[in-house]
PDB file of N, CA and C in Angstrom:
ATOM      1  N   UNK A   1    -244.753  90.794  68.815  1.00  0.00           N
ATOM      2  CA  UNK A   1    -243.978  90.765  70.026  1.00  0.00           C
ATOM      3  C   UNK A   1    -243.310  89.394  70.215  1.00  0.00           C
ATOM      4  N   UNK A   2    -243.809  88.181  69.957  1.00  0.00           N
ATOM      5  CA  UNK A   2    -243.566  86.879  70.083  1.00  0.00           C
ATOM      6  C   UNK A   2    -241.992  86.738  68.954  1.00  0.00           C
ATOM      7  N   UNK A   3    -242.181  87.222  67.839  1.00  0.00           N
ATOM      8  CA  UNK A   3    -241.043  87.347  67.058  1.00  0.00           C
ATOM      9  C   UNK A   3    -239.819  87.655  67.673  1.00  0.00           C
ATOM     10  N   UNK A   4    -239.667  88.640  68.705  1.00  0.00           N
ATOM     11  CA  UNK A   4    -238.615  89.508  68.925  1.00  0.00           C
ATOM     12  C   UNK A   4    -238.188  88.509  69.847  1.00  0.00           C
ATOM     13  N   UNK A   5    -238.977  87.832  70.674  1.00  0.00           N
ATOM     14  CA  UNK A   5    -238.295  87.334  71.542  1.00  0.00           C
ATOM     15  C   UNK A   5    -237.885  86.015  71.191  1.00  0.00           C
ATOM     16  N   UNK A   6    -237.893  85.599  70.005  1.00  0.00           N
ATOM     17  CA  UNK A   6    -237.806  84.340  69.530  1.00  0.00           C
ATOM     18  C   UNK A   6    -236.900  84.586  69.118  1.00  0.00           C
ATOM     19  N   UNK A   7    -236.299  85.819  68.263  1.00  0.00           N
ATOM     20  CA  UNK A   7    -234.810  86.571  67.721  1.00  0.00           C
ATOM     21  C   UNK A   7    -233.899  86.565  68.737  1.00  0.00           C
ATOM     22  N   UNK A   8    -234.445  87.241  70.049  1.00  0.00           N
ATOM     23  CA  UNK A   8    -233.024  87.338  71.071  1.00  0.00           C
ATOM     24  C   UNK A   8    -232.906  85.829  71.851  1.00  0.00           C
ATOM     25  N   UNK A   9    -233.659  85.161  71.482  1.00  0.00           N
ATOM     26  CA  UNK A   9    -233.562  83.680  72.052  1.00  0.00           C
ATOM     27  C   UNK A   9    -232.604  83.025  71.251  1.00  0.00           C
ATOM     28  N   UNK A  10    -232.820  83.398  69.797  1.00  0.00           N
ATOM     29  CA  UNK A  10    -232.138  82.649  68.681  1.00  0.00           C
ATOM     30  C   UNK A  10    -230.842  83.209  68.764  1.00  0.00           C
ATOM     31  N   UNK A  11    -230.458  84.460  68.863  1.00  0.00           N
ATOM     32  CA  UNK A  11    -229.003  85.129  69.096  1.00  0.00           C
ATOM     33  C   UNK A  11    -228.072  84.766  70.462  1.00  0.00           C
ATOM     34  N   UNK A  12    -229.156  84.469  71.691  1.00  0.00           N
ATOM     35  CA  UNK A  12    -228.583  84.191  72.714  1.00  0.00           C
ATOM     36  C   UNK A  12    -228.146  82.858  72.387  1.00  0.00           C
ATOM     37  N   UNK A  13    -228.423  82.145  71.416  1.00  0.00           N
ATOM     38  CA  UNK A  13    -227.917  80.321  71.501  1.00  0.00           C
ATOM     39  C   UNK A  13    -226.860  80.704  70.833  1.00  0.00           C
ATOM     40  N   UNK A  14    -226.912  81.258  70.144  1.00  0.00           N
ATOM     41  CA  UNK A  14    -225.642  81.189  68.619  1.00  0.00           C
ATOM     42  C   UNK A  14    -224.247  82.369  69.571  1.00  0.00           C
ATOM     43  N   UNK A  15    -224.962  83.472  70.425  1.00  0.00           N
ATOM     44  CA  UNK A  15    -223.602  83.993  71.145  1.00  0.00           C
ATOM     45  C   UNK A  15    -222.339  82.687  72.242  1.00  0.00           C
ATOM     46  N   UNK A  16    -223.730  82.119  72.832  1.00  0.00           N
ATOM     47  CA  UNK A  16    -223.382  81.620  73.710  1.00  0.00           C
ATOM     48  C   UNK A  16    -222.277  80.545  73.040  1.00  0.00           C
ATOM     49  N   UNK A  17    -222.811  79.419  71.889  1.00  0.00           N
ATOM     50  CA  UNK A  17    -222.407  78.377  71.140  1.00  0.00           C
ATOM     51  C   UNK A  17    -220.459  79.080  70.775  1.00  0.00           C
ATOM     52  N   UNK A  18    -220.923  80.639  70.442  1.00  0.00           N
ATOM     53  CA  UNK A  18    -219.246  81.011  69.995  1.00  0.00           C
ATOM     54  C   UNK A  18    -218.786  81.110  71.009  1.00  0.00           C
ATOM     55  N   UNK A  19    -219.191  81.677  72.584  1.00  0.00           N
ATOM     56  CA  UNK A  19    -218.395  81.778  73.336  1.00  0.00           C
ATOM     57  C   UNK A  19    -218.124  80.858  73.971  1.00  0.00           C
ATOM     58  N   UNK A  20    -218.678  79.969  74.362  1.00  0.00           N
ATOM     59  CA  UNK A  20    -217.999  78.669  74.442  1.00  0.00           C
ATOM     60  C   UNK A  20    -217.193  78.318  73.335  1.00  0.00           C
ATOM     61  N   UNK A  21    -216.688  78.272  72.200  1.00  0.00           N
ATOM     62  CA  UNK A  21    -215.535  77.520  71.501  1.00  0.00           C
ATOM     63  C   UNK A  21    -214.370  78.648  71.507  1.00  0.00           C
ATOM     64  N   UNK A  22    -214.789  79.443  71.319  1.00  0.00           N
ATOM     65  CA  UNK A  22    -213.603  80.535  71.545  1.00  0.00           C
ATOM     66  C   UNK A  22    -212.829  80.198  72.838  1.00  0.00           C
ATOM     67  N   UNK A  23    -213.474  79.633  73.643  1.00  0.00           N
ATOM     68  CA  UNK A  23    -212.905  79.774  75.324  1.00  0.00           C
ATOM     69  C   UNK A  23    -212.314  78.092  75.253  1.00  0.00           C
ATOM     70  N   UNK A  24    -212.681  77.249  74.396  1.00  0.00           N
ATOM     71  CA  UNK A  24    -212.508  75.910  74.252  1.00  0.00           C
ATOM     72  C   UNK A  24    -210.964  75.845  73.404  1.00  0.00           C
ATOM     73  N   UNK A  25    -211.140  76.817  72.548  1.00  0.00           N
ATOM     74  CA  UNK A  25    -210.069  76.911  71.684  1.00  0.00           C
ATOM     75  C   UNK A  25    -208.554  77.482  72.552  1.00  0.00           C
ATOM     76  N   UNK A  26    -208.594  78.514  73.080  1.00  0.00           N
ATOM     77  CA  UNK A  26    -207.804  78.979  74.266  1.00  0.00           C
ATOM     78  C   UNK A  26    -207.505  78.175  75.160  1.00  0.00           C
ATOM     79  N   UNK A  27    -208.356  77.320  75.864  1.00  0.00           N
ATOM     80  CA  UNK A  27    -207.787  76.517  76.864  1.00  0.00           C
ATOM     81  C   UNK A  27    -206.975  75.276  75.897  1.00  0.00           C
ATOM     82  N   UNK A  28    -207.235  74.977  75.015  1.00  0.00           N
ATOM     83  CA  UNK A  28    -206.744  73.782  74.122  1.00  0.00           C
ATOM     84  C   UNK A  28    -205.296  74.548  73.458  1.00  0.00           C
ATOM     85  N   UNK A  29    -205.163  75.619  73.300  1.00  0.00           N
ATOM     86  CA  UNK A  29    -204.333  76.233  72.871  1.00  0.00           C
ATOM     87  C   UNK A  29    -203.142  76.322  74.152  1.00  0.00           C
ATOM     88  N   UNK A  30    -203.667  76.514  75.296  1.00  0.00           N
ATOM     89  CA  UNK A  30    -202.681  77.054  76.519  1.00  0.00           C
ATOM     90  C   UNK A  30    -202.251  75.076  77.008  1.00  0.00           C
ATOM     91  N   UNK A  31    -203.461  74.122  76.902  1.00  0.00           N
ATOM     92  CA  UNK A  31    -202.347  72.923  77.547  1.00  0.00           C
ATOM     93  C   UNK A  31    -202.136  71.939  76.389  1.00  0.00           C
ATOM     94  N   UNK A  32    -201.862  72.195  75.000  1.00  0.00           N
ATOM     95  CA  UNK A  32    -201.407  71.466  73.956  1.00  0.00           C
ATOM     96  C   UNK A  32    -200.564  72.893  72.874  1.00  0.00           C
ATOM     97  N   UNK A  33    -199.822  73.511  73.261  1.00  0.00           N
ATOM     98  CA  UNK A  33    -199.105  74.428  72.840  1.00  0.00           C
ATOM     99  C   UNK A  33    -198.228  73.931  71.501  1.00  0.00           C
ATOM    100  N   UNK A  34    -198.280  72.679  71.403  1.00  0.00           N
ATOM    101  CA  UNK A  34    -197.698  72.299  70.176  1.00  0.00           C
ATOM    102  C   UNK A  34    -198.539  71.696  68.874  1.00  0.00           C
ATOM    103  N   UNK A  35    -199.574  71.874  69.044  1.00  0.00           N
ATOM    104  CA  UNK A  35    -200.294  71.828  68.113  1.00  0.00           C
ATOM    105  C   UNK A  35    -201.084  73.292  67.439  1.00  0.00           C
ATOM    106  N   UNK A  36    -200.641  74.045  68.632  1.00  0.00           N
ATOM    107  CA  UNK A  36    -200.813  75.257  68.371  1.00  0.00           C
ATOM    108  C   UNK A  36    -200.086  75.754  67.572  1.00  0.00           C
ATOM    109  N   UNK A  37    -198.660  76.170  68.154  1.00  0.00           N
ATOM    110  CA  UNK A  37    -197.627  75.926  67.285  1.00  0.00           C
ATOM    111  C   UNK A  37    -197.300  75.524  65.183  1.00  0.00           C
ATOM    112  N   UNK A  38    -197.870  74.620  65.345  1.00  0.00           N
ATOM    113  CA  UNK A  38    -197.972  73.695  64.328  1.00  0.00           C
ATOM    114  C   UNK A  38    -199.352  74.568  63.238  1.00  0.00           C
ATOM    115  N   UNK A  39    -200.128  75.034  63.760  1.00  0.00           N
ATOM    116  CA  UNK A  39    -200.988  75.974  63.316  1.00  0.00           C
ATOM    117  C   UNK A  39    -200.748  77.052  63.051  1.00  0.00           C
ATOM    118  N   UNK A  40    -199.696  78.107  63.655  1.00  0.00           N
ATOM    119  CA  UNK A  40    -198.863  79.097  63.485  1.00  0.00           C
ATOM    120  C   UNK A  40    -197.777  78.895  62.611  1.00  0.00           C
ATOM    121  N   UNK A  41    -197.261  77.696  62.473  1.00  0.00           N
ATOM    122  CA  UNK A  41    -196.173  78.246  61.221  1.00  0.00           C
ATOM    123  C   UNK A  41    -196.643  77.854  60.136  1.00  0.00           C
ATOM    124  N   UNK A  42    -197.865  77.429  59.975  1.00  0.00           N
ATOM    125  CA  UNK A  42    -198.588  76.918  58.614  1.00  0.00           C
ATOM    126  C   UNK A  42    -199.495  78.276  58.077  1.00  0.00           C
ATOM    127  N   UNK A  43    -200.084  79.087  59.149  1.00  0.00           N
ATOM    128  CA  UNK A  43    -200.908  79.867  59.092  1.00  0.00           C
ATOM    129  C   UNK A  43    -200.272  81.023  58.235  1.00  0.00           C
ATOM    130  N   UNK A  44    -200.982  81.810  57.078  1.00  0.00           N
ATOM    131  CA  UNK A  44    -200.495  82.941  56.507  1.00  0.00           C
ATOM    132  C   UNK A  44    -200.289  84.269  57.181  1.00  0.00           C
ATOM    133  N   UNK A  45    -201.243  84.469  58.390  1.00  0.00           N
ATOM    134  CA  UNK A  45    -201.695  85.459  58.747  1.00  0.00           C
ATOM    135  C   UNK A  45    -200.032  85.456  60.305  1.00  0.00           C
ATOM    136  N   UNK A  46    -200.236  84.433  61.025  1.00  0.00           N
ATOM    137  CA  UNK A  46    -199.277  84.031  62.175  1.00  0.00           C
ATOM    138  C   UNK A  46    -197.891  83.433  61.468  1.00  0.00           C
ATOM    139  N   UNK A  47    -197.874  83.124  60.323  1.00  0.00           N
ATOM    140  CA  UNK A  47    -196.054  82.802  60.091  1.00  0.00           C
ATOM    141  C   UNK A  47    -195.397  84.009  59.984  1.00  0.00           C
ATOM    142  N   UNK A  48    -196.354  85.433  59.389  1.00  0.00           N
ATOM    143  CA  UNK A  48    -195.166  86.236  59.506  1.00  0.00           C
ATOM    144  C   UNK A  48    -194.728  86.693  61.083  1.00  0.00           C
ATOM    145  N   UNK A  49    -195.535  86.261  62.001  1.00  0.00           N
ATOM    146  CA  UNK A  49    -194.871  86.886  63.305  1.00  0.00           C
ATOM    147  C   UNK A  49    -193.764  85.868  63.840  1.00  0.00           C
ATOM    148  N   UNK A  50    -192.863  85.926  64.316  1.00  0.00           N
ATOM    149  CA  UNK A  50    -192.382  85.822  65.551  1.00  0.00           C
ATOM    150  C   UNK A  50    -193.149  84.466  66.027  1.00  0.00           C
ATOM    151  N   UNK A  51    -192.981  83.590  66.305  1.00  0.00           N
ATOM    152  CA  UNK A  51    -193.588  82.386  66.933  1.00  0.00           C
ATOM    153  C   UNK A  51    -194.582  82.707  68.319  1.00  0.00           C
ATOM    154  N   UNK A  52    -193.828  83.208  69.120  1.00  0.00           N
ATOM    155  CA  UNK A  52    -193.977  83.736  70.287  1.00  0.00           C
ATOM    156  C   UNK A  52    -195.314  84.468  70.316  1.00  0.00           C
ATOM    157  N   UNK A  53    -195.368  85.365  69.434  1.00  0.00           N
ATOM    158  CA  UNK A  53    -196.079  86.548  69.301  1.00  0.00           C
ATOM    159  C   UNK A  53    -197.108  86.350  68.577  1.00  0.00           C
ATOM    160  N   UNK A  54    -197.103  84.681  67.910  1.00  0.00           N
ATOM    161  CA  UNK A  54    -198.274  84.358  67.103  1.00  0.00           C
ATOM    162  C   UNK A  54    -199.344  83.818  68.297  1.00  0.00           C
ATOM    163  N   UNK A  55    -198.425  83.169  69.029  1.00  0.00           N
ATOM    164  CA  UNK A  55    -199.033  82.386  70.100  1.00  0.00           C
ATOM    165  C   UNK A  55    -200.020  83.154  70.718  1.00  0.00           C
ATOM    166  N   UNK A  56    -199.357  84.374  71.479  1.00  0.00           N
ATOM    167  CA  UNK A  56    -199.615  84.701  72.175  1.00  0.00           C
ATOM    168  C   UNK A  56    -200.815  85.984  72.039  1.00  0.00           C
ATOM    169  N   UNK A  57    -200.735  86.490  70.414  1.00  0.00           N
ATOM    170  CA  UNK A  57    -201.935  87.063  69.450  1.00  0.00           C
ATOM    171  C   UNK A  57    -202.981  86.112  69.019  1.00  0.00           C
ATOM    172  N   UNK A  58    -202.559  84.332  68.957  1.00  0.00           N
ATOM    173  CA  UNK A  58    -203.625  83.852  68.986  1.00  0.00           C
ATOM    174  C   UNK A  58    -204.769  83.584  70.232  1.00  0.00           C
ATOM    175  N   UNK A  59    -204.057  83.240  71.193  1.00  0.00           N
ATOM    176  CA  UNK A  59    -204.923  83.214  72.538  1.00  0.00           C
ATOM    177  C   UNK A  59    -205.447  84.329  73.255  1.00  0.00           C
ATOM    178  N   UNK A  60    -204.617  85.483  73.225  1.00  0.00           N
ATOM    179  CA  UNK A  60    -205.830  86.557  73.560  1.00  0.00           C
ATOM    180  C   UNK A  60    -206.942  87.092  72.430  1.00  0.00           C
ATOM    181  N   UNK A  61    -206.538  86.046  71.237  1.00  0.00           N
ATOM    182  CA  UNK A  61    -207.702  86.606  70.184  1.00  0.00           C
ATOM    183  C   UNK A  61    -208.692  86.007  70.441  1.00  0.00           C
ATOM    184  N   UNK A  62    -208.614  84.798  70.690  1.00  0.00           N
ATOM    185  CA  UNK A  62    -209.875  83.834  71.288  1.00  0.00           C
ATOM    186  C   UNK A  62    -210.549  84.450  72.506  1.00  0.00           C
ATOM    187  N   UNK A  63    -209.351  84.766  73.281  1.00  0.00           N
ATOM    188  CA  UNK A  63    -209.937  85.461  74.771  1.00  0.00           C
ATOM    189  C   UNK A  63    -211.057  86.736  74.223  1.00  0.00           C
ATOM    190  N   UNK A  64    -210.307  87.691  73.467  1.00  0.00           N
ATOM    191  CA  UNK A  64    -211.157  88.780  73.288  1.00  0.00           C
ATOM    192  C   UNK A  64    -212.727  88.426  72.579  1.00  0.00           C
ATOM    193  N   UNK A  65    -212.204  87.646  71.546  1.00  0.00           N
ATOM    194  CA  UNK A  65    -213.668  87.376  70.934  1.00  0.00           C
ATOM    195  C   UNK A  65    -214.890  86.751  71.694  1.00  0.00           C
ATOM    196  N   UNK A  66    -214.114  85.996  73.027  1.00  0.00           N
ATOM    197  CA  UNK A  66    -215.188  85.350  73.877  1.00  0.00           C
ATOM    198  C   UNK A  66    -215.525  85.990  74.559  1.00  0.00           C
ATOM    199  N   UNK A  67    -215.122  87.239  74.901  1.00  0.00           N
ATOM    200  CA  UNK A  67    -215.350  88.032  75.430  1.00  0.00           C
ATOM    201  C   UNK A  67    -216.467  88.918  74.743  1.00  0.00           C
ATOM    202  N   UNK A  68    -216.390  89.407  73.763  1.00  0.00           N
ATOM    203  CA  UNK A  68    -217.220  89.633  72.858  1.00  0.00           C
ATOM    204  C   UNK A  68    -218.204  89.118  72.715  1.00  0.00           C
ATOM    205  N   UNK A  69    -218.649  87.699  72.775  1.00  0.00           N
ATOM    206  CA  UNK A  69    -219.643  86.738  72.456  1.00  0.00           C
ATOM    207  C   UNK A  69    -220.312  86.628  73.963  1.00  0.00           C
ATOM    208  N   UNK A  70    -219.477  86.418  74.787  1.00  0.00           N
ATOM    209  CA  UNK A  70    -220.653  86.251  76.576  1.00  0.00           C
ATOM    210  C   UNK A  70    -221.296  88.018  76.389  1.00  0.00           C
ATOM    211  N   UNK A  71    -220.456  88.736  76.034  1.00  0.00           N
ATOM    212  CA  UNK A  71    -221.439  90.183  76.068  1.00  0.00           C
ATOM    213  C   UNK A  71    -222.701  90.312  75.161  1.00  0.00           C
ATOM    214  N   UNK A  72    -222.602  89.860  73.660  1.00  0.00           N
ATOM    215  CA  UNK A  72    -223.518  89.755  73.050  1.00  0.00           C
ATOM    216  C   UNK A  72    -224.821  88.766  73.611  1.00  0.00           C
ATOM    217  N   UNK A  73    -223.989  87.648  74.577  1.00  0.00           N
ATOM    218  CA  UNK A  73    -225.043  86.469  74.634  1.00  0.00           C
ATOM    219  C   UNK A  73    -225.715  87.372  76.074  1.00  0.00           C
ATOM    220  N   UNK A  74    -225.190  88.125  76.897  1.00  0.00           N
ATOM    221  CA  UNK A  74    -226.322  89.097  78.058  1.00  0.00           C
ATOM    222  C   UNK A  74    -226.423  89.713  77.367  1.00  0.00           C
ATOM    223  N   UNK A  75    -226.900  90.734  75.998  1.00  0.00           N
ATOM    224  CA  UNK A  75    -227.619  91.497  76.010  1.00  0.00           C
ATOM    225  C   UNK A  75    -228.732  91.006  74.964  1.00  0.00           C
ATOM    226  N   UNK A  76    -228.437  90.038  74.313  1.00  0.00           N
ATOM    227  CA  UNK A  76    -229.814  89.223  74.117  1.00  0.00           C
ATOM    228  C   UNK A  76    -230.424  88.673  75.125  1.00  0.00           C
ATOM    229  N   UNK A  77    -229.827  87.810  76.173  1.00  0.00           N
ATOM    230  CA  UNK A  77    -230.590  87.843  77.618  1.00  0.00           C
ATOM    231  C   UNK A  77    -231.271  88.828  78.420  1.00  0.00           C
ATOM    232  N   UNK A  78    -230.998  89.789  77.866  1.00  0.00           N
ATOM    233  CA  UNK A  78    -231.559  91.105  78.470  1.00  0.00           C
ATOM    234  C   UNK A  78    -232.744  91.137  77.594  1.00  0.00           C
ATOM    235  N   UNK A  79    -232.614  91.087  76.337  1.00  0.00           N
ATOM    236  CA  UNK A  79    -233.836  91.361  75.349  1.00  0.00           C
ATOM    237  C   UNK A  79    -235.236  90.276  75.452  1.00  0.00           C
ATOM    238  N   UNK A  80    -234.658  89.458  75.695  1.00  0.00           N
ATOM    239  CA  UNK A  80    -235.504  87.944  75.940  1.00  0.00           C
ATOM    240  C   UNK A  80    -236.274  88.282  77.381  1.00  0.00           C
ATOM    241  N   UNK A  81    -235.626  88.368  78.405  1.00  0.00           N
ATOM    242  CA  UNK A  81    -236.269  88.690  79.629  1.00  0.00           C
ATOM    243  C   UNK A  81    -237.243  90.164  79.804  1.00  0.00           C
ATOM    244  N   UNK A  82    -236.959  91.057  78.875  1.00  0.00           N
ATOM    245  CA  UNK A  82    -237.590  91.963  78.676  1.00  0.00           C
ATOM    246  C   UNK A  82    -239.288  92.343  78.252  1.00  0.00           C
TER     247      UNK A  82
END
């Protein structure tokens, strides 16, 4: 029993750790837009878009994934408190 909760303890650090940079990365992305930029036309995946559209696929990608990561990090909080 001691194991399991040492697992959702260990998952809750490592969700939390991504969702914080994901959300770090987005805000750094929205008030330095030119370094962002600068990452998009270098990038293989974002040069073929549209500038605009790289931008703006990169920051809700961060958004979504942090989003992703605070959910993972409550339901290991759920498992831990359990």
């Amino acid at each position: 029993m001691q194991k399991r909760y040492s697992y959702a303890g260990f998952g809750f650090i490592i969700s939390v750790f991504f969702a914080i940079s994901f959300l770090i990365t987005a805000i750094v992305s929205v008030l330095d837009p030119a370094l962002t930029m600068g990452f998009i036309e270098t990038h293989p995946l974002f040069s073929s878009m549209d500038p605009i559209i790289g931008y703006c696929v990169h920051i809700f990608g961060n958004m979504f994934f942090a989003a992703v990561a605070i959910f993972s990090a409550s339901v290991c909080w759920r498992k831990y408190n359990s």
